[in-house]
N, C-alpha and C. Protein backbone atom coordinates (compact mmCIF):
# COMPACT_ATOMS: atom_id res chain seq x y z
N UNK A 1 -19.46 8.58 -43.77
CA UNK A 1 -18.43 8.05 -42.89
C UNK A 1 -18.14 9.10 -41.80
N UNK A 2 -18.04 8.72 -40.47
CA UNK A 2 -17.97 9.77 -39.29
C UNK A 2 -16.42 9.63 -39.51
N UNK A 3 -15.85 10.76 -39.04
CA UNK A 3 -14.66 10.90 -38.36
C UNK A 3 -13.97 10.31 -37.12
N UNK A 4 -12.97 10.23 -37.35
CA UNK A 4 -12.05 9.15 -36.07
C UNK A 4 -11.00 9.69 -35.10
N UNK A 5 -11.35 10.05 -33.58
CA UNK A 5 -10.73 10.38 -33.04
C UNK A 5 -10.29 9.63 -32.30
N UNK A 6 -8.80 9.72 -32.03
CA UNK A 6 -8.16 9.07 -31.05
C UNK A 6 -7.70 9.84 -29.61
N UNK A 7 -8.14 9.20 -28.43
CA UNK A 7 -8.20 9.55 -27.28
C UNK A 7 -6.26 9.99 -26.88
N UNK A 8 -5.90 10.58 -26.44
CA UNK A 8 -4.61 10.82 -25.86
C UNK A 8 -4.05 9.52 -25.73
N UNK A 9 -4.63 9.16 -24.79
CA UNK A 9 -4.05 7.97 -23.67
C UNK A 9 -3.63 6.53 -24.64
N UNK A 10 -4.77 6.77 -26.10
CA UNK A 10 -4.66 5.45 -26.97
C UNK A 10 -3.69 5.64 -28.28
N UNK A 11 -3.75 6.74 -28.62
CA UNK A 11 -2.73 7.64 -29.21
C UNK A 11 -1.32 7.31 -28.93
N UNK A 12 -0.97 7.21 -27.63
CA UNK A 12 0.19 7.30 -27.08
C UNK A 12 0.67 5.87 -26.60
N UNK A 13 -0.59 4.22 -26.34
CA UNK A 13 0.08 3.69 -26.57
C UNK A 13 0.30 2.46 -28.07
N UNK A 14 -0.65 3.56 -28.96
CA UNK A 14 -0.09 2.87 -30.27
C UNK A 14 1.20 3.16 -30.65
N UNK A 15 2.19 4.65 -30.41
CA UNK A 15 3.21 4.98 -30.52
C UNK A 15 4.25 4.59 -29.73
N UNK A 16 3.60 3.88 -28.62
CA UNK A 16 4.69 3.19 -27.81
C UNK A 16 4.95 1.67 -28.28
N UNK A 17 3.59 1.22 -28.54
CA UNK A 17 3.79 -0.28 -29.53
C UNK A 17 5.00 0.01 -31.00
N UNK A 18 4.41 1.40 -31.41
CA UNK A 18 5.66 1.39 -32.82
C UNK A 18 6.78 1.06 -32.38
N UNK A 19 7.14 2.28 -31.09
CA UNK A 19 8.53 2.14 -30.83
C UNK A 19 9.30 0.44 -30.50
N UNK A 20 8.64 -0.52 -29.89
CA UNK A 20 9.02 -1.05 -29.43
C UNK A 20 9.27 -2.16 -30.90
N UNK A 21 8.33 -2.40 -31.78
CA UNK A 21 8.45 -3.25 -32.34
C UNK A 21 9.38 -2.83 -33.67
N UNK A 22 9.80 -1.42 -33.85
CA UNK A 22 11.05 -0.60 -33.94
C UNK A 22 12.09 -1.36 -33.74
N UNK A 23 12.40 -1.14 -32.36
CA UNK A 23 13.56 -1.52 -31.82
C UNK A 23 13.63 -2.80 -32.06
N UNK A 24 12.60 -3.95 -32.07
CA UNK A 24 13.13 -5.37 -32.25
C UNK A 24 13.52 -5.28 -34.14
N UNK A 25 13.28 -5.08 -35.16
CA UNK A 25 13.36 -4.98 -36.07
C UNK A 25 13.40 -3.73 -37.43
N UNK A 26 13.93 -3.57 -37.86
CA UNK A 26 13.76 -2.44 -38.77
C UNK A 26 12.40 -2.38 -39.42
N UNK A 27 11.99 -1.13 -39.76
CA UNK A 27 10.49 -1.06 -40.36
C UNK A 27 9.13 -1.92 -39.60
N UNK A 28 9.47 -3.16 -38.82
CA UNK A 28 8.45 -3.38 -37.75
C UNK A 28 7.43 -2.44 -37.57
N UNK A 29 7.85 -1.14 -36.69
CA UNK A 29 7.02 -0.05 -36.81
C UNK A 29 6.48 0.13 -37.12
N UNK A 30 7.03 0.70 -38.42
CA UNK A 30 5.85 1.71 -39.41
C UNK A 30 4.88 0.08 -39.98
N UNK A 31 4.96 -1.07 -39.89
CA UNK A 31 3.89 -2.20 -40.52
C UNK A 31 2.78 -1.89 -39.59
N UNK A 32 3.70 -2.06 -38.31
CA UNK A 32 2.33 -1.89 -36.99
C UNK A 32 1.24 -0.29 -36.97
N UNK A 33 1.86 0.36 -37.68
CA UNK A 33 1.19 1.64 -37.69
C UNK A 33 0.45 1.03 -39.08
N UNK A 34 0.93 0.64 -40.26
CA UNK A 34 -0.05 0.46 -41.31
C UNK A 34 -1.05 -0.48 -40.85
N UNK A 35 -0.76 -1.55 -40.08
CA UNK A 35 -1.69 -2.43 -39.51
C UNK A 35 -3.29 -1.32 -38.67
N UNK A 36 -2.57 -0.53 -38.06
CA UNK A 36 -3.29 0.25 -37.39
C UNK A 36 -4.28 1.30 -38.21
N UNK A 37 -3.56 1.11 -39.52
CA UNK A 37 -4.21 2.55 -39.98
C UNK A 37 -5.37 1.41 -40.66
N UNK A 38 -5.01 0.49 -41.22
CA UNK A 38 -5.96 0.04 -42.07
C UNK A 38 -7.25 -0.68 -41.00
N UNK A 39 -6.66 -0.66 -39.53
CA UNK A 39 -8.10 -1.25 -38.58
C UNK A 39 -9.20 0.19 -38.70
N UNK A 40 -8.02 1.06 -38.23
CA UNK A 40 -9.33 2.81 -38.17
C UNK A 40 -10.01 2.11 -39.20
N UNK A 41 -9.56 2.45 -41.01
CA UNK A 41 -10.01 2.81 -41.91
C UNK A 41 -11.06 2.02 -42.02
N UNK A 42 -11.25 0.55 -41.41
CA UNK A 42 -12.25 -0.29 -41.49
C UNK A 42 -12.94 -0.44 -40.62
N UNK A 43 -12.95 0.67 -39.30
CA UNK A 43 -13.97 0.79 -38.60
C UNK A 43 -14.58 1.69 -38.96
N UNK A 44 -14.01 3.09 -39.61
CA UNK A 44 -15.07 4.55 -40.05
C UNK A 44 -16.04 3.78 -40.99
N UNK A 45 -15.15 3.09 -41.87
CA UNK A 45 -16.36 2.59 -43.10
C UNK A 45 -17.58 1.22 -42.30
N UNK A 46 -17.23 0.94 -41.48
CA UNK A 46 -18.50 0.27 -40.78
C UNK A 46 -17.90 -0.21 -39.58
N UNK A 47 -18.78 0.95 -37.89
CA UNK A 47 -18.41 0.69 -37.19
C UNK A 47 -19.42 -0.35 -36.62
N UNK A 48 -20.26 -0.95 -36.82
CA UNK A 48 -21.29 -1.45 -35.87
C UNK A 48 -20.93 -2.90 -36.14
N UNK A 49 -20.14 -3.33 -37.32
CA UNK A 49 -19.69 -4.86 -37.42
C UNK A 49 -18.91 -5.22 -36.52
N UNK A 50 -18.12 -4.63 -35.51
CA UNK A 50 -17.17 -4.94 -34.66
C UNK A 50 -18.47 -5.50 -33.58
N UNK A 51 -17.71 -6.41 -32.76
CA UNK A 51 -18.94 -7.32 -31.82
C UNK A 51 -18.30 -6.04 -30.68
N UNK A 52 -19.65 -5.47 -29.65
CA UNK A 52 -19.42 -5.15 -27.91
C UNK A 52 -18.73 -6.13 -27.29
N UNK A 53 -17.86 -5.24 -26.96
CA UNK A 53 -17.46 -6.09 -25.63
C UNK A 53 -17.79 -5.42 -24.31
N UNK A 54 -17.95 -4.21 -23.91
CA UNK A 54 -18.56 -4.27 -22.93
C UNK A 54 -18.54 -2.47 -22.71
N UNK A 55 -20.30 -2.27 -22.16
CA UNK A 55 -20.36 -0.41 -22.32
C UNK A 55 -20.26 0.03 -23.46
N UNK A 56 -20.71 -0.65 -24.79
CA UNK A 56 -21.29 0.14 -25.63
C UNK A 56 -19.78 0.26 -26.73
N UNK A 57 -18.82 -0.89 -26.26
CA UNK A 57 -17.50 -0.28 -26.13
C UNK A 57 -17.06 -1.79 -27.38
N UNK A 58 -16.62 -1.39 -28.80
CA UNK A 58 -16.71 -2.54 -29.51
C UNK A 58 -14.84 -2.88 -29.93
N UNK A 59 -14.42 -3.98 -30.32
CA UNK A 59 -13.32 -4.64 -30.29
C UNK A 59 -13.01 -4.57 -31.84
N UNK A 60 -11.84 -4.07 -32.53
CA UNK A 60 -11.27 -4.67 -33.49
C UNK A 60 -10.02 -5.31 -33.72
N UNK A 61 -10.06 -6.26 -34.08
CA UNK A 61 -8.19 -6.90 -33.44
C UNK A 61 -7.17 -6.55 -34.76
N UNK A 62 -6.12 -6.56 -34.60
CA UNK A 62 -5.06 -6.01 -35.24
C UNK A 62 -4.54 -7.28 -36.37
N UNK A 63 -4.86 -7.60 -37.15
CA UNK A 63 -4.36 -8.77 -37.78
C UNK A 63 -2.36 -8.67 -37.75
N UNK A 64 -2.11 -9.41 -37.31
CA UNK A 64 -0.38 -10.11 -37.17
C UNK A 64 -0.08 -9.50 -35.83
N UNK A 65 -0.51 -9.20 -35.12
CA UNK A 65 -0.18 -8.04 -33.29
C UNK A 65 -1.16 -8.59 -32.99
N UNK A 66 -0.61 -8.76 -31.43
CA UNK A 66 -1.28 -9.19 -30.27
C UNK A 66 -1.90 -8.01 -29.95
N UNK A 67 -2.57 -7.15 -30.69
CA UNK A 67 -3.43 -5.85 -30.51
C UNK A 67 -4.87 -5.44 -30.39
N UNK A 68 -5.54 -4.59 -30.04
CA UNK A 68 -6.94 -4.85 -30.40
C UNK A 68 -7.10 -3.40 -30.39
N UNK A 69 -7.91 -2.67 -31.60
CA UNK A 69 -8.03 -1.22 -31.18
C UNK A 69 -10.02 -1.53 -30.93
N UNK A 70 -9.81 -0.88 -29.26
CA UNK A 70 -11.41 -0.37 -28.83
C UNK A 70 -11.76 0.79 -28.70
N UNK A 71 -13.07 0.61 -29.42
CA UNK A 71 -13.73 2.12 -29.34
C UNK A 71 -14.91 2.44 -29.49
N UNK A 72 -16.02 3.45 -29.18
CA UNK A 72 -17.50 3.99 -29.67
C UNK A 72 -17.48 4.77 -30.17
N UNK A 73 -18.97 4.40 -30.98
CA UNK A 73 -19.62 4.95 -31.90
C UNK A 73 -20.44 6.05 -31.23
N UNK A 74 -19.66 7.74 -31.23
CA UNK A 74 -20.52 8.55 -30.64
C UNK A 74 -21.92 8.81 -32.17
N UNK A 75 -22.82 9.97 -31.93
CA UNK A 75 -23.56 10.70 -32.59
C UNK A 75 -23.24 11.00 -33.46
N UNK A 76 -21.31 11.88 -33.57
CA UNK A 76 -20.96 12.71 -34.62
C UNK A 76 -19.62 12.11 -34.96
N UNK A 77 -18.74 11.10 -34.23
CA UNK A 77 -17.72 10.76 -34.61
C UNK A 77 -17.13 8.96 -33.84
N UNK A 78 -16.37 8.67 -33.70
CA UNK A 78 -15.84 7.66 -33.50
C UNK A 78 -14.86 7.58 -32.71
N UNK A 79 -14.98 7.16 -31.32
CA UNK A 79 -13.33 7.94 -30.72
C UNK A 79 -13.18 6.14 -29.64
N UNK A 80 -11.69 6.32 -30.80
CA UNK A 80 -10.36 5.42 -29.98
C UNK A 80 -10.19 5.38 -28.92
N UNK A 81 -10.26 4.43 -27.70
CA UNK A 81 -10.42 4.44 -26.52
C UNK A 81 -9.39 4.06 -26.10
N UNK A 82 -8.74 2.71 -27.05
CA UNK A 82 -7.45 2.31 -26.90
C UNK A 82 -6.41 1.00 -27.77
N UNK A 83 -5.43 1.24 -27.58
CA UNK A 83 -4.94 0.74 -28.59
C UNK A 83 -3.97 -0.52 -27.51
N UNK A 84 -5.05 -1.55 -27.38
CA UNK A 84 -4.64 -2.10 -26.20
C UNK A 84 -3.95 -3.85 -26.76
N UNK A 85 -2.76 -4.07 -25.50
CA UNK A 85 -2.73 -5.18 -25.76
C UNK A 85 -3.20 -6.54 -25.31
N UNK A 86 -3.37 -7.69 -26.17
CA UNK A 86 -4.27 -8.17 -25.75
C UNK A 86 -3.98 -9.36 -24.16
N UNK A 87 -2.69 -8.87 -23.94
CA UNK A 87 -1.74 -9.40 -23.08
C UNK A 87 -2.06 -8.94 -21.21
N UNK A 88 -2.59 -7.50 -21.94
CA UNK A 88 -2.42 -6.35 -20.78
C UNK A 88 -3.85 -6.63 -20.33
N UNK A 89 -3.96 -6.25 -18.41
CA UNK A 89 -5.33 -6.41 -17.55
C UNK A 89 -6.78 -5.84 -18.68
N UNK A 90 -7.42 -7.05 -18.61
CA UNK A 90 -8.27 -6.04 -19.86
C UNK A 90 -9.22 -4.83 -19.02
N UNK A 91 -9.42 -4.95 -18.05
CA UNK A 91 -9.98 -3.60 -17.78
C UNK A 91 -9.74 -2.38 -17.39
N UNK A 92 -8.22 -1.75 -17.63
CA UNK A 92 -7.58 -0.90 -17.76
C UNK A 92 -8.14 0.21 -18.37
N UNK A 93 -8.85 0.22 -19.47
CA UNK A 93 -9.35 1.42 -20.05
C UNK A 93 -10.78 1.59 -19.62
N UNK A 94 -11.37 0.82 -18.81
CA UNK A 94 -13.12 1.32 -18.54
C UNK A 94 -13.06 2.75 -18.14
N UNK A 95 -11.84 3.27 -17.33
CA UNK A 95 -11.88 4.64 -17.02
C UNK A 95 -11.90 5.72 -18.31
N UNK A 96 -11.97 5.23 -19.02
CA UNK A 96 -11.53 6.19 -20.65
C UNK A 96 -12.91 5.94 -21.55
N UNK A 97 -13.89 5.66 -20.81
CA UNK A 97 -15.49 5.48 -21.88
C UNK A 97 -16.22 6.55 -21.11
């Protein structure tokens, strides 16, 4: 299993999704972060099942969130591109591959 890095930029807005879904409800949050942890955990253990969506660049969606975490499969590790919503311009992160 490669290791999983998360990019700054995607990092920061999975923690902005916590906050928000925080504020609408108690513990919200931390579900959306377990939601999150259990997408990583099922991309390290097999990243190539996620379908491309575009540049090499593959999609996993967030089961109960309008979420999708994207990311590639480098040589030596796995790095989070973004923790995007599925609401938001989708080509916002091509600058981050």
């Amino acid at each position: 299993m490669k290791p999983v890095r998360f990019l700054l930029p995607a990092e920061q807005e999975m923690l902005d999704a916590e906050l928000y879904y925080e504020s609408r409800a108690h513990g919200l949050g931390d579900d959306f972060i377990d939601r999150v942890d259990e997408v990583v955990c099922d991309i390290a253990e097999n990243p190539s099942r996620w379908p491309i969506i575009r540049f090499n660049v593959r999609r996993r969606l967030i089961r109960r969130y309008p979420f999708a975490v994207l990311y590639r499969e480098d040589d030596d590790e796995i790095v989070i591109l973004a923790v995007m919503h599925q609401k938001r311009h989708p080509s916002y992160w091509f600058k981050r591959v």
